[in-house]
PDB file of N, CA and C in Angstrom:
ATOM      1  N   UNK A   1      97.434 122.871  88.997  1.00  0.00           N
ATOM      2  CA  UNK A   1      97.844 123.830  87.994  1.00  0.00           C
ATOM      3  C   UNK A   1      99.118 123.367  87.296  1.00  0.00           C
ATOM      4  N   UNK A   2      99.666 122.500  87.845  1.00  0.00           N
ATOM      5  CA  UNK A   2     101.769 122.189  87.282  1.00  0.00           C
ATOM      6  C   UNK A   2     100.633 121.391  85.963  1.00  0.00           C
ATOM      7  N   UNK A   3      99.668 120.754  86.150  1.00  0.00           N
ATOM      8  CA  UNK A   3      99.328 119.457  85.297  1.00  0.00           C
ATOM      9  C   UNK A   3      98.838 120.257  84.215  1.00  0.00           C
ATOM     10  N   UNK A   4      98.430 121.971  84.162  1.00  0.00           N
ATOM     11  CA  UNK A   4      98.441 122.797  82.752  1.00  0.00           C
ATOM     12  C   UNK A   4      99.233 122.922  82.280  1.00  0.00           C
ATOM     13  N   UNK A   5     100.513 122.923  82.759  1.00  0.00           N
ATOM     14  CA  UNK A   5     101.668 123.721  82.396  1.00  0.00           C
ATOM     15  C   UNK A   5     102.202 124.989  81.868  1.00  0.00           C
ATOM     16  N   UNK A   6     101.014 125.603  82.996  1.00  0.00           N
ATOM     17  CA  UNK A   6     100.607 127.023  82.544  1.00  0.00           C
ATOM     18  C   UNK A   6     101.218 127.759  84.083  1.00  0.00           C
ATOM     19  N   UNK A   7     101.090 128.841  83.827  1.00  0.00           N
ATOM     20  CA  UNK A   7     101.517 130.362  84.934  1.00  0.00           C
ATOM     21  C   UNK A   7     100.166 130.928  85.051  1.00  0.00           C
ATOM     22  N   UNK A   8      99.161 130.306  85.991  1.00  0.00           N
ATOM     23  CA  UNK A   8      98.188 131.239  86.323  1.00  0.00           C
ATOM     24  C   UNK A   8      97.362 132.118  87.219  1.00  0.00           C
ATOM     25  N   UNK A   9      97.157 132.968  86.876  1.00  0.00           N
ATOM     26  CA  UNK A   9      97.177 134.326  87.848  1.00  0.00           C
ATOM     27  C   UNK A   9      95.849 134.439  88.133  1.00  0.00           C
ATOM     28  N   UNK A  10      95.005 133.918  89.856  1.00  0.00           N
ATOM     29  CA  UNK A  10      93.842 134.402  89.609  1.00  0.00           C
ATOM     30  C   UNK A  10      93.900 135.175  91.497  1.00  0.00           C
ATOM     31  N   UNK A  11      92.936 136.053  90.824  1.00  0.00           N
ATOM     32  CA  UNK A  11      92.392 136.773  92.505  1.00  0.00           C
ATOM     33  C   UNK A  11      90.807 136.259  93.058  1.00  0.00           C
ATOM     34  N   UNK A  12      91.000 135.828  93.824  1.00  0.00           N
ATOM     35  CA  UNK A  12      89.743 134.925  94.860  1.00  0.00           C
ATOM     36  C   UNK A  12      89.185 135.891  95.210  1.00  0.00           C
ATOM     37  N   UNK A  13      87.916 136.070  95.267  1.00  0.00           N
ATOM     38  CA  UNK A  13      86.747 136.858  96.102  1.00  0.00           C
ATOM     39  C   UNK A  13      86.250 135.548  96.958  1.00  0.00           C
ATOM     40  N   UNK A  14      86.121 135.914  98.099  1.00  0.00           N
ATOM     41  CA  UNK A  14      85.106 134.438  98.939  1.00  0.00           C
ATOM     42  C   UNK A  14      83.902 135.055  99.340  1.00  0.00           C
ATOM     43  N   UNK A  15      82.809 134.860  98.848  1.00  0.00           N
ATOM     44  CA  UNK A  15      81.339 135.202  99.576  1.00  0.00           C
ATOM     45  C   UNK A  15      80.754 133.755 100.177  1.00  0.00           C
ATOM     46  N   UNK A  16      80.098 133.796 101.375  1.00  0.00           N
ATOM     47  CA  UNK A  16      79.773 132.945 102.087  1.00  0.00           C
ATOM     48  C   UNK A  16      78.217 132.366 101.900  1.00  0.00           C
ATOM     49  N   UNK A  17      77.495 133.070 100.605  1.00  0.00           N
ATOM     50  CA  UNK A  17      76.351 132.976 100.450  1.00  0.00           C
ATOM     51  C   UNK A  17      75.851 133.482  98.759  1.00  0.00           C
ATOM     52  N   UNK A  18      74.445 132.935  98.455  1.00  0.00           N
ATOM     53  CA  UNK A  18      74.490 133.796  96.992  1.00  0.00           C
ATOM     54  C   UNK A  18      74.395 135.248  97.318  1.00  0.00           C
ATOM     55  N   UNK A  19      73.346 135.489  98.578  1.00  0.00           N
ATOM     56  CA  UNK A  19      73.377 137.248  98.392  1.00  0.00           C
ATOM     57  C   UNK A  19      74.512 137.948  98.731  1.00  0.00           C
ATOM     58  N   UNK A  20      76.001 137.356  99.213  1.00  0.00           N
ATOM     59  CA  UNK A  20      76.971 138.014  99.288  1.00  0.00           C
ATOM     60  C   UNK A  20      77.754 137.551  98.105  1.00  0.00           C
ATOM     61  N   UNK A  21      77.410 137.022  97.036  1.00  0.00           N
ATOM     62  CA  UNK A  21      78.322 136.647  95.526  1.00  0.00           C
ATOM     63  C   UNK A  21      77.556 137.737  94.868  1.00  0.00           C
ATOM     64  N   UNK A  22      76.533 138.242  95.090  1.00  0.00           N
ATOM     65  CA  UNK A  22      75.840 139.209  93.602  1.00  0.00           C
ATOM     66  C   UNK A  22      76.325 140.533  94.558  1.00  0.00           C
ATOM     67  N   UNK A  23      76.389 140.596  95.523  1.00  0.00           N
ATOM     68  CA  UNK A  23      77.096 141.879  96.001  1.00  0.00           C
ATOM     69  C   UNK A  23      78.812 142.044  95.903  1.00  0.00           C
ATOM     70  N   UNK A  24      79.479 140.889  96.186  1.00  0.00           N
ATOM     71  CA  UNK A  24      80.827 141.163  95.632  1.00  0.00           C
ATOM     72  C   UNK A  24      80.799 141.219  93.959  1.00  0.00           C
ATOM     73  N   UNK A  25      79.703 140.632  93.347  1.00  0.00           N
ATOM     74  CA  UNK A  25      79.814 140.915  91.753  1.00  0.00           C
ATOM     75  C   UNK A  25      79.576 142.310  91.487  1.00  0.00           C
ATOM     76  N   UNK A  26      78.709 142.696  92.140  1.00  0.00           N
ATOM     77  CA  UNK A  26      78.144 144.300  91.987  1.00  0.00           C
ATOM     78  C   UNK A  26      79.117 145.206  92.426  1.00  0.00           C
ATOM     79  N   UNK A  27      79.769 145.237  93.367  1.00  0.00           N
ATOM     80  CA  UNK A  27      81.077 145.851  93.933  1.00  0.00           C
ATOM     81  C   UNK A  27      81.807 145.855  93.087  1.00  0.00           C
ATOM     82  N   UNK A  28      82.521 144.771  92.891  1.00  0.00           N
ATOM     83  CA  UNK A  28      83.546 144.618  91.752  1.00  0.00           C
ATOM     84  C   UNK A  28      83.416 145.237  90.131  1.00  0.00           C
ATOM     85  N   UNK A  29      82.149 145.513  89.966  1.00  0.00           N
ATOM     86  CA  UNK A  29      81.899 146.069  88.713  1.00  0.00           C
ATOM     87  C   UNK A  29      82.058 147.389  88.966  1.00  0.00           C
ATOM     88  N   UNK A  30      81.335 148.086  90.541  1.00  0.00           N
ATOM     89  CA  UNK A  30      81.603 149.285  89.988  1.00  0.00           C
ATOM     90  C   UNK A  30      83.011 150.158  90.463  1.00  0.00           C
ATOM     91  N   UNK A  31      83.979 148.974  90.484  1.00  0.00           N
ATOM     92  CA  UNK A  31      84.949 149.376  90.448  1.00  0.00           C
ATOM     93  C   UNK A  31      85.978 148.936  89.433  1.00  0.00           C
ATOM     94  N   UNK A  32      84.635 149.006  88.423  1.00  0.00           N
ATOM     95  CA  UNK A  32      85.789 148.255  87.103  1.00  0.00           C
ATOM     96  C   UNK A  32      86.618 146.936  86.792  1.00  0.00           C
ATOM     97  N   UNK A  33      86.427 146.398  87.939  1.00  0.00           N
ATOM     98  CA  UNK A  33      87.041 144.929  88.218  1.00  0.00           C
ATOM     99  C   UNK A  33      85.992 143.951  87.201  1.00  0.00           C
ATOM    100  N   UNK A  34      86.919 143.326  86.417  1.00  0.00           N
ATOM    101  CA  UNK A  34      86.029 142.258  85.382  1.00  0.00           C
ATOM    102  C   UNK A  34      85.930 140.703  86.266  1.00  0.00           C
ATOM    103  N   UNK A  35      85.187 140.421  86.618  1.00  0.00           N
ATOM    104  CA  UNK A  35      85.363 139.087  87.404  1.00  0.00           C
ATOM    105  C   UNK A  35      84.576 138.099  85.900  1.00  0.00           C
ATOM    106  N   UNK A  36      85.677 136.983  86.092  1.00  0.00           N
ATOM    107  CA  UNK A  36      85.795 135.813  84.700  1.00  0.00           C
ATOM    108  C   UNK A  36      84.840 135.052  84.797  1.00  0.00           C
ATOM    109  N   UNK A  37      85.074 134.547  86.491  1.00  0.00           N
ATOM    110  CA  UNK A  37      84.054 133.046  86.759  1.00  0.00           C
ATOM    111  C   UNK A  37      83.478 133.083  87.875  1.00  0.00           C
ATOM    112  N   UNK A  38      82.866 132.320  88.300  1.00  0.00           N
ATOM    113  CA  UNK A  38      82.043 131.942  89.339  1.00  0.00           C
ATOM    114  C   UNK A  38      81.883 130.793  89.452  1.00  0.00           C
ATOM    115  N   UNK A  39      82.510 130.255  90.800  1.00  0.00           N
ATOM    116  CA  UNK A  39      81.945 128.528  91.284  1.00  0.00           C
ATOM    117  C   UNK A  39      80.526 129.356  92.688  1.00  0.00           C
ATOM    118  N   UNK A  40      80.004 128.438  92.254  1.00  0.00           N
ATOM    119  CA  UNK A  40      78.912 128.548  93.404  1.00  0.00           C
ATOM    120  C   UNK A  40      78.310 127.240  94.010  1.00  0.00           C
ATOM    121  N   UNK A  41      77.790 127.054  95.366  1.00  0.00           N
ATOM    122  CA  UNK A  41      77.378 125.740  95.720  1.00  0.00           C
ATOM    123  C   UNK A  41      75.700 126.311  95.509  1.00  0.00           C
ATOM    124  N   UNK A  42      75.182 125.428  95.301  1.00  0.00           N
ATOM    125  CA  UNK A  42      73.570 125.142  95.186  1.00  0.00           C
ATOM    126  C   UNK A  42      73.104 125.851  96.441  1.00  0.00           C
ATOM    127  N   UNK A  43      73.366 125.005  97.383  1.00  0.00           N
ATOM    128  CA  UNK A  43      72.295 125.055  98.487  1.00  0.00           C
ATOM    129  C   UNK A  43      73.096 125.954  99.431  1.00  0.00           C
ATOM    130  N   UNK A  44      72.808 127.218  99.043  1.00  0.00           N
ATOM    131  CA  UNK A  44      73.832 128.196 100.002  1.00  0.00           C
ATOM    132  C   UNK A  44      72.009 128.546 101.355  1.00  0.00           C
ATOM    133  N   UNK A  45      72.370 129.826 102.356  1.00  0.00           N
ATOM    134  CA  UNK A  45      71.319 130.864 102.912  1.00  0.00           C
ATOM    135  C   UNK A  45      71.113 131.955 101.757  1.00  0.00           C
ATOM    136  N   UNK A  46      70.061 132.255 101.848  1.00  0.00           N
ATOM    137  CA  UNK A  46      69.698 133.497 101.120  1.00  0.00           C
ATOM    138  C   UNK A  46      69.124 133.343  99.784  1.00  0.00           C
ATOM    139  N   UNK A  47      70.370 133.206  99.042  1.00  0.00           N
ATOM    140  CA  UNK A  47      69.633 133.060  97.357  1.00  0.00           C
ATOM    141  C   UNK A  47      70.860 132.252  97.374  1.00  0.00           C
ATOM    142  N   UNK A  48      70.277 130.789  96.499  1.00  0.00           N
ATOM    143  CA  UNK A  48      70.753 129.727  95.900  1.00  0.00           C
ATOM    144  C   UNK A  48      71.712 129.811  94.803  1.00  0.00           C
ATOM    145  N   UNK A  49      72.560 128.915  94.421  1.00  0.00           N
ATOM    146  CA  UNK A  49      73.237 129.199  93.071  1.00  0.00           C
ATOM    147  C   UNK A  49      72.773 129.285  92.046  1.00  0.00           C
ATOM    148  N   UNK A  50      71.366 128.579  91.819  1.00  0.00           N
ATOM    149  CA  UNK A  50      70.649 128.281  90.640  1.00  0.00           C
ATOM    150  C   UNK A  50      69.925 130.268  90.474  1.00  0.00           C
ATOM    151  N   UNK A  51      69.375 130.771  91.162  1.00  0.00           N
ATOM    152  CA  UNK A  51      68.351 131.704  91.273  1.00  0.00           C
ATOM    153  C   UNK A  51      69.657 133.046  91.362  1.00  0.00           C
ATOM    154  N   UNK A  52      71.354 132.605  92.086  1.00  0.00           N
ATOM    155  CA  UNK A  52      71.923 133.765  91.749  1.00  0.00           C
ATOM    156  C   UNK A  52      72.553 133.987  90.529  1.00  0.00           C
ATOM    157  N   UNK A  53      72.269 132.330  89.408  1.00  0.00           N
ATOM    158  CA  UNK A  53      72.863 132.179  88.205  1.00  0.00           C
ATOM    159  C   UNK A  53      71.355 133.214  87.109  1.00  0.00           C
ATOM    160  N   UNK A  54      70.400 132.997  87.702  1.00  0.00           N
ATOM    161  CA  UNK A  54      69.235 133.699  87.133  1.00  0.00           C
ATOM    162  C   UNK A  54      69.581 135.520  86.848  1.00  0.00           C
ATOM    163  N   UNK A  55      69.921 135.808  88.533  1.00  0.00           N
ATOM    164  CA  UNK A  55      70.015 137.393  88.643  1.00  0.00           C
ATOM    165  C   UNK A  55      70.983 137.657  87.824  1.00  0.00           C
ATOM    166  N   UNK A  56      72.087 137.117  87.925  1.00  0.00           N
ATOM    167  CA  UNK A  56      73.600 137.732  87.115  1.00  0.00           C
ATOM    168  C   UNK A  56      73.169 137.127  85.773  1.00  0.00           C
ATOM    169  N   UNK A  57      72.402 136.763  85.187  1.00  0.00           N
ATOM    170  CA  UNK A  57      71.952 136.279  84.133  1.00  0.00           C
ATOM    171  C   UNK A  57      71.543 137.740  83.319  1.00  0.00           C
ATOM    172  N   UNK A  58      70.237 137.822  84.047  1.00  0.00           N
ATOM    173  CA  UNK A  58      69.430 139.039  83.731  1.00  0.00           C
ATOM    174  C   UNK A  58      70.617 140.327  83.501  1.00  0.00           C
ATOM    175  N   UNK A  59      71.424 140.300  84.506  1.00  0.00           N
ATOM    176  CA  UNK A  59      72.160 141.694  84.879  1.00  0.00           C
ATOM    177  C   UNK A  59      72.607 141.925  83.924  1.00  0.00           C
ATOM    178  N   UNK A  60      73.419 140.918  83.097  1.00  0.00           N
ATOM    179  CA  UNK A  60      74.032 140.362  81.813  1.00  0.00           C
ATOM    180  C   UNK A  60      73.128 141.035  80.277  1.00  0.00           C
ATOM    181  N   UNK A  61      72.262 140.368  80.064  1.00  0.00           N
ATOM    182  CA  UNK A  61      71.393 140.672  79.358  1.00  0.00           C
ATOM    183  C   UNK A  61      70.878 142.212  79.441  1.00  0.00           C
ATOM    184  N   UNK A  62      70.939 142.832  80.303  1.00  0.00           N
ATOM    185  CA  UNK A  62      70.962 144.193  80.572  1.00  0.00           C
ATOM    186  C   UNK A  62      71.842 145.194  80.157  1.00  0.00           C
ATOM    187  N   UNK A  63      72.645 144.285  80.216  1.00  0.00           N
ATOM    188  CA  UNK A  63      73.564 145.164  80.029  1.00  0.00           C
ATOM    189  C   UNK A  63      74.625 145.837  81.261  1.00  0.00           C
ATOM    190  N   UNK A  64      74.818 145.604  82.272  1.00  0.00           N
ATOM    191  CA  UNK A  64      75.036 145.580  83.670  1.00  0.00           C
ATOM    192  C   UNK A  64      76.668 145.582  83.893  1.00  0.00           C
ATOM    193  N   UNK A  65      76.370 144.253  83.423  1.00  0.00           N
ATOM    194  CA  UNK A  65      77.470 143.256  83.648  1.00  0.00           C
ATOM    195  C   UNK A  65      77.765 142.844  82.094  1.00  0.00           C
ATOM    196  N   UNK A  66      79.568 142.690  82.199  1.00  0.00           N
ATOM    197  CA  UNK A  66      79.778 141.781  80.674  1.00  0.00           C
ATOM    198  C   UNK A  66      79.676 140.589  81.143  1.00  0.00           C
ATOM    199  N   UNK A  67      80.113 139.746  79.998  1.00  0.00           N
ATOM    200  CA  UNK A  67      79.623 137.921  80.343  1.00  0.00           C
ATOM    201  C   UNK A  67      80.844 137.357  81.631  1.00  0.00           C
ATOM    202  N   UNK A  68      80.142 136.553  82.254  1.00  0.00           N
ATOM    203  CA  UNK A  68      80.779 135.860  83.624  1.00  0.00           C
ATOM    204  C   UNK A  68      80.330 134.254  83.181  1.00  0.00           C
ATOM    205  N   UNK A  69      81.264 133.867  83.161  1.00  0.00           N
ATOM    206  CA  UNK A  69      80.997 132.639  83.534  1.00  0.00           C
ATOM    207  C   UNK A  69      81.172 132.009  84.902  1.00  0.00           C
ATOM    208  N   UNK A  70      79.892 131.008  84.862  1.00  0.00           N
ATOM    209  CA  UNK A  70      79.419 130.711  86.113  1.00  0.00           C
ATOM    210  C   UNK A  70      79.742 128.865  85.942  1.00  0.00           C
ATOM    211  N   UNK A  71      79.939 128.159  87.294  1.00  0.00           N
ATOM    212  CA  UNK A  71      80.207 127.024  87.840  1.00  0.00           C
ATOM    213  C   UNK A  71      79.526 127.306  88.755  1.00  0.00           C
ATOM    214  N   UNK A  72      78.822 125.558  89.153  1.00  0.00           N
ATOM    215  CA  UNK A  72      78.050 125.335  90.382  1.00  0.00           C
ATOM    216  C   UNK A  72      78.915 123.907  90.748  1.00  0.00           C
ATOM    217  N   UNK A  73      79.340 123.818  92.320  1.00  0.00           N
ATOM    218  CA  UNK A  73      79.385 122.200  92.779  1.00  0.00           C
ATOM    219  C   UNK A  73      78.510 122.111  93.361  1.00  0.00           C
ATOM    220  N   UNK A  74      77.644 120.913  93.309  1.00  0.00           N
ATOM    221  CA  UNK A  74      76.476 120.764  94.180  1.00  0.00           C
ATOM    222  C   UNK A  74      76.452 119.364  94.474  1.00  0.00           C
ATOM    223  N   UNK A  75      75.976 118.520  95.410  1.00  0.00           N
ATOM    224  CA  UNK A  75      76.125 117.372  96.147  1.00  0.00           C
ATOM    225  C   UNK A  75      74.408 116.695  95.870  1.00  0.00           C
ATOM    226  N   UNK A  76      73.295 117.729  95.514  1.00  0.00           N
ATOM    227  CA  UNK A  76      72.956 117.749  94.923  1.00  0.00           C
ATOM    228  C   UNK A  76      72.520 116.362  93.574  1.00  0.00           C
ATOM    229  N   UNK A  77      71.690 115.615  93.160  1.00  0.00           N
ATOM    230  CA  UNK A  77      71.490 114.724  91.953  1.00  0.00           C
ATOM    231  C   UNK A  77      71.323 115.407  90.884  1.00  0.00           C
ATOM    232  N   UNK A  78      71.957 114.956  90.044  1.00  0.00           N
ATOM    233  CA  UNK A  78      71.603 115.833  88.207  1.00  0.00           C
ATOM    234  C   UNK A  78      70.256 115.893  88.051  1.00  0.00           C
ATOM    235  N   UNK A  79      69.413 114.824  88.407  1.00  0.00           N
ATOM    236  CA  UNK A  79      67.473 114.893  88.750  1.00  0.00           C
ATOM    237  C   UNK A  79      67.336 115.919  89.040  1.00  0.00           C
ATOM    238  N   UNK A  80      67.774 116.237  90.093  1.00  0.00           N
ATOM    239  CA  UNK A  80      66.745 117.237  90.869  1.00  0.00           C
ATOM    240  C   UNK A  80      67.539 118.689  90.922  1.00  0.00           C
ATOM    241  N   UNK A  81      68.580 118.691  90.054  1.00  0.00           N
ATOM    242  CA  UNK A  81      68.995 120.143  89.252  1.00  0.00           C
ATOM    243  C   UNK A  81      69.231 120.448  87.936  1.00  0.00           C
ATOM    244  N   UNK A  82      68.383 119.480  87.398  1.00  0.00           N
ATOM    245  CA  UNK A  82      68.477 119.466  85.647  1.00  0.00           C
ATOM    246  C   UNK A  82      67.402 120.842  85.296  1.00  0.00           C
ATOM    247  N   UNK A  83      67.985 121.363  84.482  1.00  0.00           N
ATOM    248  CA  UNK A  83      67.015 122.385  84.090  1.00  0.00           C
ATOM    249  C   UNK A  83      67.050 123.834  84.712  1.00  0.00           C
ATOM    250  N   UNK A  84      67.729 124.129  86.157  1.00  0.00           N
ATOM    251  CA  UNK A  84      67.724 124.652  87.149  1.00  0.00           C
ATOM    252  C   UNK A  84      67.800 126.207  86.723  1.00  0.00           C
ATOM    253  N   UNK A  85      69.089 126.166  85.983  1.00  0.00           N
ATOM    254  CA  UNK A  85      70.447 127.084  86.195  1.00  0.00           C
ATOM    255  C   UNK A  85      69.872 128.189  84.570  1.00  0.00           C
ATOM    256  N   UNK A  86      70.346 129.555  85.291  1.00  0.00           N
ATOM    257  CA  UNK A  86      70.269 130.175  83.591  1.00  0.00           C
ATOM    258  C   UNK A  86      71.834 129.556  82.703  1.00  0.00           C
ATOM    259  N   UNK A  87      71.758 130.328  81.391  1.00  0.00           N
ATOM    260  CA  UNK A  87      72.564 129.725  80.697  1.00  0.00           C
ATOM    261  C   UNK A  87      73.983 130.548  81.150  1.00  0.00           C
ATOM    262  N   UNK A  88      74.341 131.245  81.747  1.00  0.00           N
ATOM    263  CA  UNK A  88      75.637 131.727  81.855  1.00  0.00           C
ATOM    264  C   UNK A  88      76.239 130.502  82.802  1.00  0.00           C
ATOM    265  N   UNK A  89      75.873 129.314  83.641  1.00  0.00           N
ATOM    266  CA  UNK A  89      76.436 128.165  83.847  1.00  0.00           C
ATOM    267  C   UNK A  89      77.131 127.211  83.211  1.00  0.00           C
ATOM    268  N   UNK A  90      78.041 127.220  82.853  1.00  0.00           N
ATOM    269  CA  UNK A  90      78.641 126.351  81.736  1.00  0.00           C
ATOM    270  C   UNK A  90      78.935 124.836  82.199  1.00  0.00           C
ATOM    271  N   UNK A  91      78.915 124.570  83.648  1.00  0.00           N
ATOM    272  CA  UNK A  91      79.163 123.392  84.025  1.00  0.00           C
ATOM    273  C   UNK A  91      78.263 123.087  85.721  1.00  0.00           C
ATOM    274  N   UNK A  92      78.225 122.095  85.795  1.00  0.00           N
ATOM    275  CA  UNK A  92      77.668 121.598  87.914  1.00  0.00           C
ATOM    276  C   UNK A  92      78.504 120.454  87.709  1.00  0.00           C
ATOM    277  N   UNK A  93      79.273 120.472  88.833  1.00  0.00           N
ATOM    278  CA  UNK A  93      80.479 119.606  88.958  1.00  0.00           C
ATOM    279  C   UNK A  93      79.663 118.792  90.489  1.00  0.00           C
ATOM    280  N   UNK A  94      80.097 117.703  91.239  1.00  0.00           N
ATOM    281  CA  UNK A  94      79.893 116.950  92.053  1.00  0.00           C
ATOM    282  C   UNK A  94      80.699 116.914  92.938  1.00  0.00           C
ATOM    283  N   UNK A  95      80.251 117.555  94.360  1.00  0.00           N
ATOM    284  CA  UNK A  95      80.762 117.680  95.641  1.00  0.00           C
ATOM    285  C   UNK A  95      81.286 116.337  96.315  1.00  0.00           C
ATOM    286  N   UNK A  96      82.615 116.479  96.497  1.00  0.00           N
ATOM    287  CA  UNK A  96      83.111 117.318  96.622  1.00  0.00           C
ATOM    288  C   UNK A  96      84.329 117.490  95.449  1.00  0.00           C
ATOM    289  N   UNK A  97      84.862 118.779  95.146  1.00  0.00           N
ATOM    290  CA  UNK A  97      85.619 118.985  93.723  1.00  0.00           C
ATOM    291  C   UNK A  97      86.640 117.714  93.888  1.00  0.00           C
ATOM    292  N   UNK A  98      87.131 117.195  92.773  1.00  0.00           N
ATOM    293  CA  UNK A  98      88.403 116.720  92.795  1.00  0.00           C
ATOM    294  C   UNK A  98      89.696 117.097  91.889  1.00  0.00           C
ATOM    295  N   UNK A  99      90.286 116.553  92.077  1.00  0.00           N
ATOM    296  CA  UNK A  99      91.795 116.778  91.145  1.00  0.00           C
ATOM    297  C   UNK A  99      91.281 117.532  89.484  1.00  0.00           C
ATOM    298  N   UNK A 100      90.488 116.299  88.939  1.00  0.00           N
ATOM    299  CA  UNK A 100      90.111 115.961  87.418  1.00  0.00           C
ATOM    300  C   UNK A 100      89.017 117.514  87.272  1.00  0.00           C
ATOM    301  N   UNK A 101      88.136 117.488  88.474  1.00  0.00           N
ATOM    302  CA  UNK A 101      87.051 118.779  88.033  1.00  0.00           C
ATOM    303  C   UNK A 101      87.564 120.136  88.373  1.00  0.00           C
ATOM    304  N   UNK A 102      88.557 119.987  89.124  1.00  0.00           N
ATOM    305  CA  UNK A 102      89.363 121.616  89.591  1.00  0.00           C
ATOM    306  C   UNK A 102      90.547 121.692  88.101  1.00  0.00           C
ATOM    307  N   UNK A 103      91.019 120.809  87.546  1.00  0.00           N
ATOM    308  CA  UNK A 103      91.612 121.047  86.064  1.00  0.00           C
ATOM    309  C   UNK A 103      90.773 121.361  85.190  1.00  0.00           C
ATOM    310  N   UNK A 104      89.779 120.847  85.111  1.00  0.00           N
ATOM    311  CA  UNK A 104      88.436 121.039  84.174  1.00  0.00           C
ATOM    312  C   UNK A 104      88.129 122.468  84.558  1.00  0.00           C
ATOM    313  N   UNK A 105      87.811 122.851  85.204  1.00  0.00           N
ATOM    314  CA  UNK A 105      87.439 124.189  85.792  1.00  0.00           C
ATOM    315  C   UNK A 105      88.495 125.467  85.267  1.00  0.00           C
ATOM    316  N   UNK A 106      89.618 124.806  85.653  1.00  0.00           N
ATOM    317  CA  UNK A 106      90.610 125.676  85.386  1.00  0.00           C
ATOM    318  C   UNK A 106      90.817 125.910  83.878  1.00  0.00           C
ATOM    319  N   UNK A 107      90.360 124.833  83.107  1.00  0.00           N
ATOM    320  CA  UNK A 107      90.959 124.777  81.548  1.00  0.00           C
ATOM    321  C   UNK A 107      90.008 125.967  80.730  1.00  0.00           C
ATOM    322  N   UNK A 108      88.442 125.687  81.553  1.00  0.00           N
ATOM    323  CA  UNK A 108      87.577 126.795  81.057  1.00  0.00           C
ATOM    324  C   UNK A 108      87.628 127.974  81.160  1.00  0.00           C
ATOM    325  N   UNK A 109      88.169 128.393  82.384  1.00  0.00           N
ATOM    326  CA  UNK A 109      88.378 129.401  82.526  1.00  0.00           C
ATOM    327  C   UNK A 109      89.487 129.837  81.996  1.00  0.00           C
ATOM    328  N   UNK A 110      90.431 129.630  81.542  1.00  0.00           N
ATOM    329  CA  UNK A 110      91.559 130.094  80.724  1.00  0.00           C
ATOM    330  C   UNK A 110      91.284 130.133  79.672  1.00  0.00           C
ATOM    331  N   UNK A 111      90.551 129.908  78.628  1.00  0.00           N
ATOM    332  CA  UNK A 111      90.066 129.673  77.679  1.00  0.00           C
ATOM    333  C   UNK A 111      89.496 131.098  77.057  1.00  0.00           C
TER     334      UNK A 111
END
């Protein structure tokens, strides 16, 4: 963050899975809490990043939810997750994060 040269303020939710990220998303909404972004790993238990980028997709389009932007790191080949993701994914970064993709990450989301 010194390498933005910015002051930035974020609050972490940690879910250990996709079906506990669409439930802290769902929580958080109906308590009025706007959540910005989402990193997610691919290959979680339960529901995947790709299929929980689908649901909060839909939710979106519904009207549900306002727009979230979503991040995936996945370890994962660009092959065999090209195409995957709905469009509220703006990026799939390569496990494991580094210096260059956690600034990248950060720049979008401030944005």
């Amino acid at each position: 963050m010194k390498d933005l040269k910015k002051k930035i303020e974020l609050t972490l939710i940690e879910a250990c899975n996709g079906l506990e990220c669409l439930l802290a998303v769902y929580l958080s909404n109906k308590k009025n809490r706007q959540i910005n972004a989402i990193i997610s790993d691919e290959t979680m238990p339960f529901i995947s990043g790709s299929q929980s980028s689908k649901i909060l997709n839909q939710m979106i389009h519904e009207g549900y939810l306002k727009d979230i932007k979503m991040f995936i790191s996945s370890a994962l080949s660009k092959i065999n997750t090209q195409n995957i993701y709905s469009e509220i994914v703006q990026k799939v970064y390569p496990k494991p994060l580094d210096k260059a993709n956690v600034k990248d990450f950060l720049q979008r989301i401030i944005t």
